[in-house]
C-alpha atoms as a PDB file:
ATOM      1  CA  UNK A   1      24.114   9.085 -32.279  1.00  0.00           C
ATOM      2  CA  UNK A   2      21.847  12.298 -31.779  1.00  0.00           C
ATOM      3  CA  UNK A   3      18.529  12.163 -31.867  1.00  0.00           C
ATOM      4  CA  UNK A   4      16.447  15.619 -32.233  1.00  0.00           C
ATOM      5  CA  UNK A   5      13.983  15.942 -29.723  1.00  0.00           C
ATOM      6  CA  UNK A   6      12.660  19.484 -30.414  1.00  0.00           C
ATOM      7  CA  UNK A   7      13.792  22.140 -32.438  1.00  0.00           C
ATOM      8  CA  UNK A   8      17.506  22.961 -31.907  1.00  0.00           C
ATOM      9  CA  UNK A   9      17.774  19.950 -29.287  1.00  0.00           C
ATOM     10  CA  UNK A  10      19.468  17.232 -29.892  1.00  0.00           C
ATOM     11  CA  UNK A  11      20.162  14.517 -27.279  1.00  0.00           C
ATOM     12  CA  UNK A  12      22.763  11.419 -27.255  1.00  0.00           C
ATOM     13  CA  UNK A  13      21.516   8.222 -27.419  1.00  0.00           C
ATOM     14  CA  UNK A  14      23.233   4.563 -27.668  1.00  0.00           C
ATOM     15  CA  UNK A  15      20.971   1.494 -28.598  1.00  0.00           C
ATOM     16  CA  UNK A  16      21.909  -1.612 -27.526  1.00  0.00           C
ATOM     17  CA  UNK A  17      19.702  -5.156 -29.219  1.00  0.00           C
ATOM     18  CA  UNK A  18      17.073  -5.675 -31.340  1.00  0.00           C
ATOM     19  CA  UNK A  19      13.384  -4.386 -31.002  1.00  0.00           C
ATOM     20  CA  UNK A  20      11.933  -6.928 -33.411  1.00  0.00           C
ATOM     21  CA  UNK A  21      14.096 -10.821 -32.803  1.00  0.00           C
ATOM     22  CA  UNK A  22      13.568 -12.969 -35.540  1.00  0.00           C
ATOM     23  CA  UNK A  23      11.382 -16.267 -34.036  1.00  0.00           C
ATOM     24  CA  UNK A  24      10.654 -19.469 -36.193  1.00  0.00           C
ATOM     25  CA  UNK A  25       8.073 -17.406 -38.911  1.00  0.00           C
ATOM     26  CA  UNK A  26       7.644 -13.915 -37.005  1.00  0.00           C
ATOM     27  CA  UNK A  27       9.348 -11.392 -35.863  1.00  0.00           C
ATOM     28  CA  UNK A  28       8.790 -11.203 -31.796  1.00  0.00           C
ATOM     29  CA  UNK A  29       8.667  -7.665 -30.490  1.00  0.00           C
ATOM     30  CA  UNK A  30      10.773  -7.092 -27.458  1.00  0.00           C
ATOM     31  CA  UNK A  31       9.927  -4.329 -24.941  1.00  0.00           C
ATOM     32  CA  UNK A  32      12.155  -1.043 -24.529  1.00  0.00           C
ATOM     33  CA  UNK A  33      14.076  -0.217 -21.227  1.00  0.00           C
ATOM     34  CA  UNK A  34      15.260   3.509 -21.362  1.00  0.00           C
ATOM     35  CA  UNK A  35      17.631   4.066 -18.449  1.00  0.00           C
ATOM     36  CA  UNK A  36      18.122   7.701 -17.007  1.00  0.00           C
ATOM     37  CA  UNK A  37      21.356   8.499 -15.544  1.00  0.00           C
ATOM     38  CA  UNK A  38      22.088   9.950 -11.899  1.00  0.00           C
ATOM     39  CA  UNK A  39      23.680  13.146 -11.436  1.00  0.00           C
ATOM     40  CA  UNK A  40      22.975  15.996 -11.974  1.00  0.00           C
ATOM     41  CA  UNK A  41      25.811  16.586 -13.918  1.00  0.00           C
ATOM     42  CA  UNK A  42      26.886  13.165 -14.718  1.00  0.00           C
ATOM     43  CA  UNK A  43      25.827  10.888 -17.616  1.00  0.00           C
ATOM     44  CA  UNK A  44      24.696   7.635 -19.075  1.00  0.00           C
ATOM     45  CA  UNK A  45      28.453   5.717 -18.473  1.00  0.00           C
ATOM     46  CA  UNK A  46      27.631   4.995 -15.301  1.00  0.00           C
ATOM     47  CA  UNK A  47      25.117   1.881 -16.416  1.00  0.00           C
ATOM     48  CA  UNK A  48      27.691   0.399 -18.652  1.00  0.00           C
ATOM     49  CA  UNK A  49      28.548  -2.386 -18.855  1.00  0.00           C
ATOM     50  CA  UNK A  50      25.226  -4.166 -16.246  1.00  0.00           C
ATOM     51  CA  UNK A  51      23.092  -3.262 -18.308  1.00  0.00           C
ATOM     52  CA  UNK A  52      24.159  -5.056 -21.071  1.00  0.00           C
ATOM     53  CA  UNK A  53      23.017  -8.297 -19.329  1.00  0.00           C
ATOM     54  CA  UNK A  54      19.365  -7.274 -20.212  1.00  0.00           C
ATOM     55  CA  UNK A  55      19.790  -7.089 -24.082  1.00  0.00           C
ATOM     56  CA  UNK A  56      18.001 -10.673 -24.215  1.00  0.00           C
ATOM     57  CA  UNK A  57      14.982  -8.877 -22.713  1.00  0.00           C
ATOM     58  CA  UNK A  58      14.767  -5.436 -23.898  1.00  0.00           C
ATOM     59  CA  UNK A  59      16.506  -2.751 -26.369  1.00  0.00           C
ATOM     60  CA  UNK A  60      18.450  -0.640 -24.337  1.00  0.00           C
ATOM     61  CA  UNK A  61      18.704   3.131 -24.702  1.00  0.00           C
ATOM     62  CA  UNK A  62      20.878   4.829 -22.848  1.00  0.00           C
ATOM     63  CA  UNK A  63      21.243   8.589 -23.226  1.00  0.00           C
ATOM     64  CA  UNK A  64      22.832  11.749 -21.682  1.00  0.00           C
ATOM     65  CA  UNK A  65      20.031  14.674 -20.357  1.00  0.00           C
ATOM     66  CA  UNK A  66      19.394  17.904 -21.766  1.00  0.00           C
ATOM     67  CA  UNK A  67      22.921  19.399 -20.973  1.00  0.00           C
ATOM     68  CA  UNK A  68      24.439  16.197 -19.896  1.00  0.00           C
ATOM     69  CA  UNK A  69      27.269  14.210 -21.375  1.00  0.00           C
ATOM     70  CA  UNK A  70      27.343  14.536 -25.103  1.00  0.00           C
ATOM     71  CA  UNK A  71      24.049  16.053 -25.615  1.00  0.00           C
ATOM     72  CA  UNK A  72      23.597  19.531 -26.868  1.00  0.00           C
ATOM     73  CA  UNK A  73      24.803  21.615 -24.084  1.00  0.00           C
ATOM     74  CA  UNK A  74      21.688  24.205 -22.850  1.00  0.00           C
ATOM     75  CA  UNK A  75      21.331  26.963 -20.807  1.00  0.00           C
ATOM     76  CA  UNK A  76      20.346  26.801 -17.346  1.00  0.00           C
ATOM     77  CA  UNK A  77      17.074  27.650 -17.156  1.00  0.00           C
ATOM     78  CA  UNK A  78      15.927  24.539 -19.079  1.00  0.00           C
ATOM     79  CA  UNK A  79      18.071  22.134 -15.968  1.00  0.00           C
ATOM     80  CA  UNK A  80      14.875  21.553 -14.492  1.00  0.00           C
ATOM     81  CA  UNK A  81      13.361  17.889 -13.421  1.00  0.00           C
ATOM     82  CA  UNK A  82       9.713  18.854 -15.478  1.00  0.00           C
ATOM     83  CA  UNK A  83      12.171  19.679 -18.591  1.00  0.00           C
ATOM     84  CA  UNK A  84      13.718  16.455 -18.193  1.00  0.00           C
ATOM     85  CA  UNK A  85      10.841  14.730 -17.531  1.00  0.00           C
ATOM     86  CA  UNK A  86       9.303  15.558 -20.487  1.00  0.00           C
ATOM     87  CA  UNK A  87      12.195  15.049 -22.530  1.00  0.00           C
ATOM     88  CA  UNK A  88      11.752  11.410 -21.757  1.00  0.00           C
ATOM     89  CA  UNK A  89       8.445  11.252 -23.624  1.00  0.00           C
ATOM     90  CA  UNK A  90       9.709  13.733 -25.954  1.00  0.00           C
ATOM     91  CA  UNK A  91      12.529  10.833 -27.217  1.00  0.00           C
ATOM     92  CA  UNK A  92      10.126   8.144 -26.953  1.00  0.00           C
ATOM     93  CA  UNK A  93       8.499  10.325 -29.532  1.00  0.00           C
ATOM     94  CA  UNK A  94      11.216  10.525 -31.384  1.00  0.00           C
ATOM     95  CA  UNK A  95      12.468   6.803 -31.161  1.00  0.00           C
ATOM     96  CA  UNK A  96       9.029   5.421 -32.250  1.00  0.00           C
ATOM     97  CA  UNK A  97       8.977   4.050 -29.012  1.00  0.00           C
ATOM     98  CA  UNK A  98       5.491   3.119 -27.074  1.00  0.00           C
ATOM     99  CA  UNK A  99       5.112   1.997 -23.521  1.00  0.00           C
ATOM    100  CA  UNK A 100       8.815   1.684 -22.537  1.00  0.00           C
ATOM    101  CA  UNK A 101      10.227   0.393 -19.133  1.00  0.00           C
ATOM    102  CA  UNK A 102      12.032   3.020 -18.049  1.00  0.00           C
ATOM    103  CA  UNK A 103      14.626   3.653 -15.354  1.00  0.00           C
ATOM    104  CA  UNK A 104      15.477   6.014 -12.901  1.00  0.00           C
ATOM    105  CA  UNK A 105      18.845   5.818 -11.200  1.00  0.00           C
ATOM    106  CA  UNK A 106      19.417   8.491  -8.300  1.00  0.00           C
ATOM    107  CA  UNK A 107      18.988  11.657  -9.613  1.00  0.00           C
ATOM    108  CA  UNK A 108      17.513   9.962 -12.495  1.00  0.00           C
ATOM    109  CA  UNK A 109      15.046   8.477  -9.839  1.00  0.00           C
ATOM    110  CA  UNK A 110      14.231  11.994  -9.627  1.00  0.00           C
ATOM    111  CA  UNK A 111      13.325  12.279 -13.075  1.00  0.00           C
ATOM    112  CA  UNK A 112      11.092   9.262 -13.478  1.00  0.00           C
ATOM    113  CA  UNK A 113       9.110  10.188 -10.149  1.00  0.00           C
ATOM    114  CA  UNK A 114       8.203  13.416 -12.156  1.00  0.00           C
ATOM    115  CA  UNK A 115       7.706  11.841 -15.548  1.00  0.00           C
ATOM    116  CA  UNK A 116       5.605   9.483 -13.656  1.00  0.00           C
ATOM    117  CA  UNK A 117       3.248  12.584 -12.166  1.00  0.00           C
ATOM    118  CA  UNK A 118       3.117  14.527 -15.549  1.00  0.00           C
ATOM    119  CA  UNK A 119       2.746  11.439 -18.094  1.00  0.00           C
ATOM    120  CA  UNK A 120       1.504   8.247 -15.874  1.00  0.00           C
ATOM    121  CA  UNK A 121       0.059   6.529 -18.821  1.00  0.00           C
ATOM    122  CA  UNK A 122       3.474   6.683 -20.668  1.00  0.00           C
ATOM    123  CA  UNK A 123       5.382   3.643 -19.064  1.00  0.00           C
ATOM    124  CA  UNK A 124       4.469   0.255 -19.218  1.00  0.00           C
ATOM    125  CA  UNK A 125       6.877  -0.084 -15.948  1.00  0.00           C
ATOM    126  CA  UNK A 126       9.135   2.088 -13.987  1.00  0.00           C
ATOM    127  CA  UNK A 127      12.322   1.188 -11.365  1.00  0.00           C
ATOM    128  CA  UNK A 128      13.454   3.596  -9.028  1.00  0.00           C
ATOM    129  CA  UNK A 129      16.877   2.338  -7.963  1.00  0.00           C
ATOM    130  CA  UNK A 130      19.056   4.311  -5.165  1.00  0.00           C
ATOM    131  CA  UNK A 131      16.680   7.428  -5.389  1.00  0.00           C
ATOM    132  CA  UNK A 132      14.729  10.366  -3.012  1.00  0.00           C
ATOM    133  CA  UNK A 133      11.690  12.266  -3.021  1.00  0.00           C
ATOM    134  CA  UNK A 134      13.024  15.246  -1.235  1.00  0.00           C
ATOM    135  CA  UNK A 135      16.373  16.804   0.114  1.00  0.00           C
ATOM    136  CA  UNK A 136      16.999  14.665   3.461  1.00  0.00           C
ATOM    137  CA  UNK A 137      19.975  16.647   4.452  1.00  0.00           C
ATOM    138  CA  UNK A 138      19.764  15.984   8.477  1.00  0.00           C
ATOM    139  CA  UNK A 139      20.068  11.882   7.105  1.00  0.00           C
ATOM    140  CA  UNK A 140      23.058  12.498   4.739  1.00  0.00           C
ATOM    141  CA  UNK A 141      24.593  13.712   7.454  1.00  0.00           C
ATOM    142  CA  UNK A 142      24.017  11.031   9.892  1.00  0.00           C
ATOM    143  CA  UNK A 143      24.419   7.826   7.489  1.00  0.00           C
ATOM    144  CA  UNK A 144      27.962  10.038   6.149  1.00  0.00           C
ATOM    145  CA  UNK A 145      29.026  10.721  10.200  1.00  0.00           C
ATOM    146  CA  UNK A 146      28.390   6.949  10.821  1.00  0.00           C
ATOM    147  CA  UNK A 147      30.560   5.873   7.774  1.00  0.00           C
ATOM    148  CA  UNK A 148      33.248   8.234   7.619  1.00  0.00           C
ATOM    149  CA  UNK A 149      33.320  10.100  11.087  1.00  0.00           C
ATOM    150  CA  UNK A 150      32.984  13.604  11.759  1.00  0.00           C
ATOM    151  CA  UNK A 151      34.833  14.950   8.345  1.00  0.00           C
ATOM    152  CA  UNK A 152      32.671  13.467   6.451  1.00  0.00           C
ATOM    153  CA  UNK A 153      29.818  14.419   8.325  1.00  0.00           C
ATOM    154  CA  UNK A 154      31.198  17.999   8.204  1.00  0.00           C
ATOM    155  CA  UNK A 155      31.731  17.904   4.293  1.00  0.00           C
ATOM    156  CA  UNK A 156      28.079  16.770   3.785  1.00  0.00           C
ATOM    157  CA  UNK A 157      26.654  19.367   5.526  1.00  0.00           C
ATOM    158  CA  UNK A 158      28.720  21.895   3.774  1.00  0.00           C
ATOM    159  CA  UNK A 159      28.698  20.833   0.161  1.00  0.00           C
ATOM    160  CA  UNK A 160      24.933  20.246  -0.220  1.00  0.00           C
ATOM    161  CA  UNK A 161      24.068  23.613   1.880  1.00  0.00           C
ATOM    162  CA  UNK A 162      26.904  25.721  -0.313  1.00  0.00           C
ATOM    163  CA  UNK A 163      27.765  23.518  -3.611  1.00  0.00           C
ATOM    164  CA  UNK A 164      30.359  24.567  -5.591  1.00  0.00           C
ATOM    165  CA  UNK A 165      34.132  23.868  -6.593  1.00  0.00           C
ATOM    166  CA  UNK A 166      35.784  24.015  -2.689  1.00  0.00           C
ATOM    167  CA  UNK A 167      32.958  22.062  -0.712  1.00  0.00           C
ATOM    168  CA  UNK A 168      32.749  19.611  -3.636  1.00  0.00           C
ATOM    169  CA  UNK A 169      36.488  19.187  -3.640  1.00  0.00           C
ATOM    170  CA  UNK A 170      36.158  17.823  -0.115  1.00  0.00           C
ATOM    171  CA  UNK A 171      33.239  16.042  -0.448  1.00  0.00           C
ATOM    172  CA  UNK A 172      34.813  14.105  -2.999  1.00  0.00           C
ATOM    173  CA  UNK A 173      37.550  13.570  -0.536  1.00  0.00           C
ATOM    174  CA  UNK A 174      35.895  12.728   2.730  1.00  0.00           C
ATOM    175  CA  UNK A 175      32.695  11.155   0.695  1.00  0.00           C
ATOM    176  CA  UNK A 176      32.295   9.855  -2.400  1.00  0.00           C
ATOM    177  CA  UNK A 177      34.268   6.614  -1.264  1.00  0.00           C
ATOM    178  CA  UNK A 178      31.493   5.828   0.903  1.00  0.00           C
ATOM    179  CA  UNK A 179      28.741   5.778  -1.397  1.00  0.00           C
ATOM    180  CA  UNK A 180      29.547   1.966  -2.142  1.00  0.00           C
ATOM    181  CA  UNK A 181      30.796  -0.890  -0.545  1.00  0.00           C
ATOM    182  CA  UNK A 182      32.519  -2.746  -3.293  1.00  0.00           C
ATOM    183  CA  UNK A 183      35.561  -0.834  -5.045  1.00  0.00           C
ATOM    184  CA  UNK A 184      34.369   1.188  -8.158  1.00  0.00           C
ATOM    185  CA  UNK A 185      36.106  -0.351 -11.680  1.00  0.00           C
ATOM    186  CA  UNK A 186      38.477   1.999 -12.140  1.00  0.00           C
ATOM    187  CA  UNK A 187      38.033   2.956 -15.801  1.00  0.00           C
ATOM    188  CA  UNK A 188      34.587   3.825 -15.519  1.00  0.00           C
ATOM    189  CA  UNK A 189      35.479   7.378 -14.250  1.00  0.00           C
ATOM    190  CA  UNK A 190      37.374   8.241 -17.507  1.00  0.00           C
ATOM    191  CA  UNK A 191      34.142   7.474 -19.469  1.00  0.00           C
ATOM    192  CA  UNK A 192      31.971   9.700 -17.834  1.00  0.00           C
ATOM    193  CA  UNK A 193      31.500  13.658 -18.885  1.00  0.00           C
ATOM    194  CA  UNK A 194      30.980  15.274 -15.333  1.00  0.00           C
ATOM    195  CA  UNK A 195      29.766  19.244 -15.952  1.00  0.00           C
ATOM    196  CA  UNK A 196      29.684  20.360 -12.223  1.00  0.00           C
ATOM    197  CA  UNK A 197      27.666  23.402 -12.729  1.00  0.00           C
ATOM    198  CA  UNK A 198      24.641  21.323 -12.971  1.00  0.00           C
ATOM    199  CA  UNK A 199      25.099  20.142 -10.072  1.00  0.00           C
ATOM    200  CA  UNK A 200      25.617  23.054  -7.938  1.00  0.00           C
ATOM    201  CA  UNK A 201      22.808  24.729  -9.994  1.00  0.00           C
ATOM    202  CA  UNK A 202      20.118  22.338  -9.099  1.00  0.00           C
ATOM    203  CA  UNK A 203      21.500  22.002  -5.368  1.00  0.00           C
ATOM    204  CA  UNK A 204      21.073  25.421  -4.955  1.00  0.00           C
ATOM    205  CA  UNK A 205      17.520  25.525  -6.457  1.00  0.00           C
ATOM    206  CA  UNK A 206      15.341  22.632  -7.167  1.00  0.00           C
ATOM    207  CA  UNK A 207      16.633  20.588  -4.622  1.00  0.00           C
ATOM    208  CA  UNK A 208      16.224  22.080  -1.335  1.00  0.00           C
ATOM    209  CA  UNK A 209      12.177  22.397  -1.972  1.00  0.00           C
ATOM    210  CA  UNK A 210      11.488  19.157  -3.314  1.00  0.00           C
ATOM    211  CA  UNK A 211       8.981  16.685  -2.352  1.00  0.00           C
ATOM    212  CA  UNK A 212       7.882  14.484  -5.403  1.00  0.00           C
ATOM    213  CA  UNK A 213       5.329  12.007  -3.181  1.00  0.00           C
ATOM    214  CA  UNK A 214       2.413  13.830  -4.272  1.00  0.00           C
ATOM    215  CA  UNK A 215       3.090  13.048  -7.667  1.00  0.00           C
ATOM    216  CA  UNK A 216       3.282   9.433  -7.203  1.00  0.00           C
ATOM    217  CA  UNK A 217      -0.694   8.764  -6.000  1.00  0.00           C
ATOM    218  CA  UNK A 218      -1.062   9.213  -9.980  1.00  0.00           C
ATOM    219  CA  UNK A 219       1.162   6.084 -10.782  1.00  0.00           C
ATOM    220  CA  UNK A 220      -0.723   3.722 -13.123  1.00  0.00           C
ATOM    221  CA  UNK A 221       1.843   1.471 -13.914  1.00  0.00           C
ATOM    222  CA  UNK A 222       3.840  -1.441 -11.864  1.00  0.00           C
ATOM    223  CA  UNK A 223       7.069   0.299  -9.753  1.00  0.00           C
ATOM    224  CA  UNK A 224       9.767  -1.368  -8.689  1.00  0.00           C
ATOM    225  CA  UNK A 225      11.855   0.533  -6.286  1.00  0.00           C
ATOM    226  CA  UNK A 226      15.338  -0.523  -4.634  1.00  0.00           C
ATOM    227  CA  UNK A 227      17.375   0.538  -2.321  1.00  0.00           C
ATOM    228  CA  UNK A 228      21.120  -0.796  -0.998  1.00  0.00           C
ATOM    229  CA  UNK A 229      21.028  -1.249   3.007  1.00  0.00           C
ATOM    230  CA  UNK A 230      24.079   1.223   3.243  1.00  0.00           C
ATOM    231  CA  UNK A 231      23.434   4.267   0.519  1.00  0.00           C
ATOM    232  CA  UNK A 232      24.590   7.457   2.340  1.00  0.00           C
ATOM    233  CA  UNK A 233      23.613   9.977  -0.217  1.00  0.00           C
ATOM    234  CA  UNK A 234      19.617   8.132  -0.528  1.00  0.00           C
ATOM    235  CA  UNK A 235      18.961   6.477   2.843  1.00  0.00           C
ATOM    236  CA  UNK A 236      16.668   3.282   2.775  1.00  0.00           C
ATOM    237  CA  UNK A 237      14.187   5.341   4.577  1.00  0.00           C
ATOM    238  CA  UNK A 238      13.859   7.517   1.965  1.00  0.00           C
ATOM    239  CA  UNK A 239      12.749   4.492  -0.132  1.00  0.00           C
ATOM    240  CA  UNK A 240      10.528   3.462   2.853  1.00  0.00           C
ATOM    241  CA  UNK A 241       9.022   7.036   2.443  1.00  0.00           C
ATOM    242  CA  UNK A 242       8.227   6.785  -2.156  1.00  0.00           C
ATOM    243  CA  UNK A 243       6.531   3.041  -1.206  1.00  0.00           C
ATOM    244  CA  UNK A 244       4.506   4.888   1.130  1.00  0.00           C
ATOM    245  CA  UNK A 245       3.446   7.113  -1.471  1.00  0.00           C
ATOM    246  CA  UNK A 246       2.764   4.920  -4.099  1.00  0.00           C
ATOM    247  CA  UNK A 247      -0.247   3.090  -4.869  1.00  0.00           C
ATOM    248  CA  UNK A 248      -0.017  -0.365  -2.857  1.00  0.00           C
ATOM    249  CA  UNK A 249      -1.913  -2.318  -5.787  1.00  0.00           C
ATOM    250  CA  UNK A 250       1.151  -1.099  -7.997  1.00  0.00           C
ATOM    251  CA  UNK A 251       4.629  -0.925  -5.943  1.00  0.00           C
ATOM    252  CA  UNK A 252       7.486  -3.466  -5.207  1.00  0.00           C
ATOM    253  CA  UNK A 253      10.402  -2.896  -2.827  1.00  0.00           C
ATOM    254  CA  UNK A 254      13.389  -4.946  -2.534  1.00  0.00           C
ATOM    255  CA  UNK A 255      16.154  -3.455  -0.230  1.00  0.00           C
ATOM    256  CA  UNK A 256      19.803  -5.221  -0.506  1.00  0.00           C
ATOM    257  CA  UNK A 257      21.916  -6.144   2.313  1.00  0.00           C
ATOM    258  CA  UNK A 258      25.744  -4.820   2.301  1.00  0.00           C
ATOM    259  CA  UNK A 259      24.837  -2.526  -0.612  1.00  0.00           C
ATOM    260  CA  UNK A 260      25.266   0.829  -1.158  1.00  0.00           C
ATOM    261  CA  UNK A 261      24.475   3.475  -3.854  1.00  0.00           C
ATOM    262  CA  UNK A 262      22.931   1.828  -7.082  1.00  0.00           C
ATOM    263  CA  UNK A 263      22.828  -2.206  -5.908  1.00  0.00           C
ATOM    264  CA  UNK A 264      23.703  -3.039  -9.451  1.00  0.00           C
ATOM    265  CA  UNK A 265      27.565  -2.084  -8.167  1.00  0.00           C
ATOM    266  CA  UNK A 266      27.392  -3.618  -4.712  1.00  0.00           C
ATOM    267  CA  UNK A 267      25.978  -6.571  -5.675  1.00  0.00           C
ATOM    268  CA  UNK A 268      25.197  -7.419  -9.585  1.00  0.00           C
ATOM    269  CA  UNK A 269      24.190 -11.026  -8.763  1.00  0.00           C
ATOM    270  CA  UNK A 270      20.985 -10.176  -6.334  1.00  0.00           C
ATOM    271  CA  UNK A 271      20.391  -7.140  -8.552  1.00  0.00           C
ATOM    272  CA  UNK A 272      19.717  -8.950 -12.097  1.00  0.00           C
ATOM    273  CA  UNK A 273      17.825 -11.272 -10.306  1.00  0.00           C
ATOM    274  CA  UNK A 274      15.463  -8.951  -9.142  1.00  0.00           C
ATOM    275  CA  UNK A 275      15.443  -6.803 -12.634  1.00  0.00           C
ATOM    276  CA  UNK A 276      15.175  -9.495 -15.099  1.00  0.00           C
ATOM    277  CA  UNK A 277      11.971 -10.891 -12.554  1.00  0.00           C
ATOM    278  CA  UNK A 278      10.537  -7.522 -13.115  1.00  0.00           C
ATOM    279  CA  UNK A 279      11.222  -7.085 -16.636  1.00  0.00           C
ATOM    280  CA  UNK A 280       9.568 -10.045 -17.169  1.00  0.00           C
ATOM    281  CA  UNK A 281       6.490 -10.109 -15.469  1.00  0.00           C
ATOM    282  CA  UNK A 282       3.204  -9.478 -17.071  1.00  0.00           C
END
């Protein structure tokens, strides 16, 4: 479906379980985990089908950003991470939705570390899974060099310093393969509506500024972040560097051996165990 978030903008959205679950004489209310995609440029595919696991827990909405996917396409001045940030609570809005979980998967990390500085008494709870706070080049390059040798090393360095068709051509060559280290299901790639010029927009402007940690000393709400062991394109340190930033009273970090880039694909067994324990607790 599409769901109008402001005048003229209309985002997708799939639902997935009940809100209200019939039990004995009353209807129990079950909590609402809104999932944003990684990218920029990709959309919400990429969490189907893990997250289905969860529907015993939560409703699940997935959705495409502003200009993602199926949404409404928009122009590029409105591919920013406040825009999308506030498009979050703007669909909460929309969905009748009060204090969701939300999560933030890579890029989409990005996202909920801003919608967690602009609206931190929005989310009941917030996971960021596989994500940064800030560019990281010179460690792309080295966790890339010490996976794939000196080509992939190479096509780091030159896609995310000059993004577009040619150095994204070879990074998906020399690259891409190494952001996990179980095979990806092979379908999952026809689902997915890639628009590449979101990418190479944001990696030539937001991207190569950003540092969200300030943001994060605002966090009111419990934060679970994880990172895979051996993620290339968001180094554990990075993680290391957000839990820093955090408030201690508030923050969890679980890091997963053998995994790379989102654990959920590495290793789904270790990462529902550690989501459904945080989805659950008080």
């Amino acid at each position: 479906m599409r769901i109008q978030i402001q005048p003229g903008v209309h985002l997708f959205v799939d639902i997935e379980g009940l809100g209200q679950v019939p039990d004995g004489p009353v209807l129990r209310h079950k909590p609402t985990l809104v999932l944003i995609h990684g990218g920029p440029g990709f959309d919400h595919t990429g969490f189907r089908p893990f997250f289905s696991r969860f529907a015993d827990l939560c409703q699940i909405v997935y959705f495409d950003l502003r200009g993602h996917g199926r949404s409404d396409p928009r122009p590029p001045e409105e591919w920013r991470l406040d825009v999308f940030a506030d498009d979050v609570v703007r669909l909460c809005d929309a969905l009748g939705v009060v204090k969701p979980i939300v999560l933030g998967q890579s890029f989409g990390g990005f996202v909920a570390q801003r919608y967690l500085a602009r609206h931190p008494a929005h989310p009941d709870k917030v996971v960021l899974s596989s994500t940064s706070h800030h560019f990281g080049l010179a460690r792309k390059i080295e966790r890339f060099g010490a996976l794939g040798g000196p080509q992939a090393a190479a096509a780091t360095r030159e896609f995310w310093e000059h993004p577009g068709p040619a150095s994204w051509a070879a990074y998906e060559k020399h690259c891409r393969h190494l952001y996990n280290t179980r095979p990806k299901n092979p379908d999952a790639g026809r689902w997915m509506i890639f628009k590449p010029e979101i990418l190479f927009t944001h990696t030539r402007t937001e991207l190569p500024g950003m540092d969200l940690r300030p943001g994060l000393a605002r966090v009111q709400c419990p934060v679970l972040v994880m990172a895979g062991e051996e993620d290339p394109v968001t180094p554990p340190q990075d993680a290391e560097e957000i839990v820093a930033a955090l408030p201690a009273a508030w923050v969890r970090f679980e890091r997963f051996a053998g995994v790379g880039h989102g654990p959920w694909r590495d290793d789904p067994e270790a990462a529902e165990r550690v989501l459904r324990a945080f989805l659950q607790s008080p």
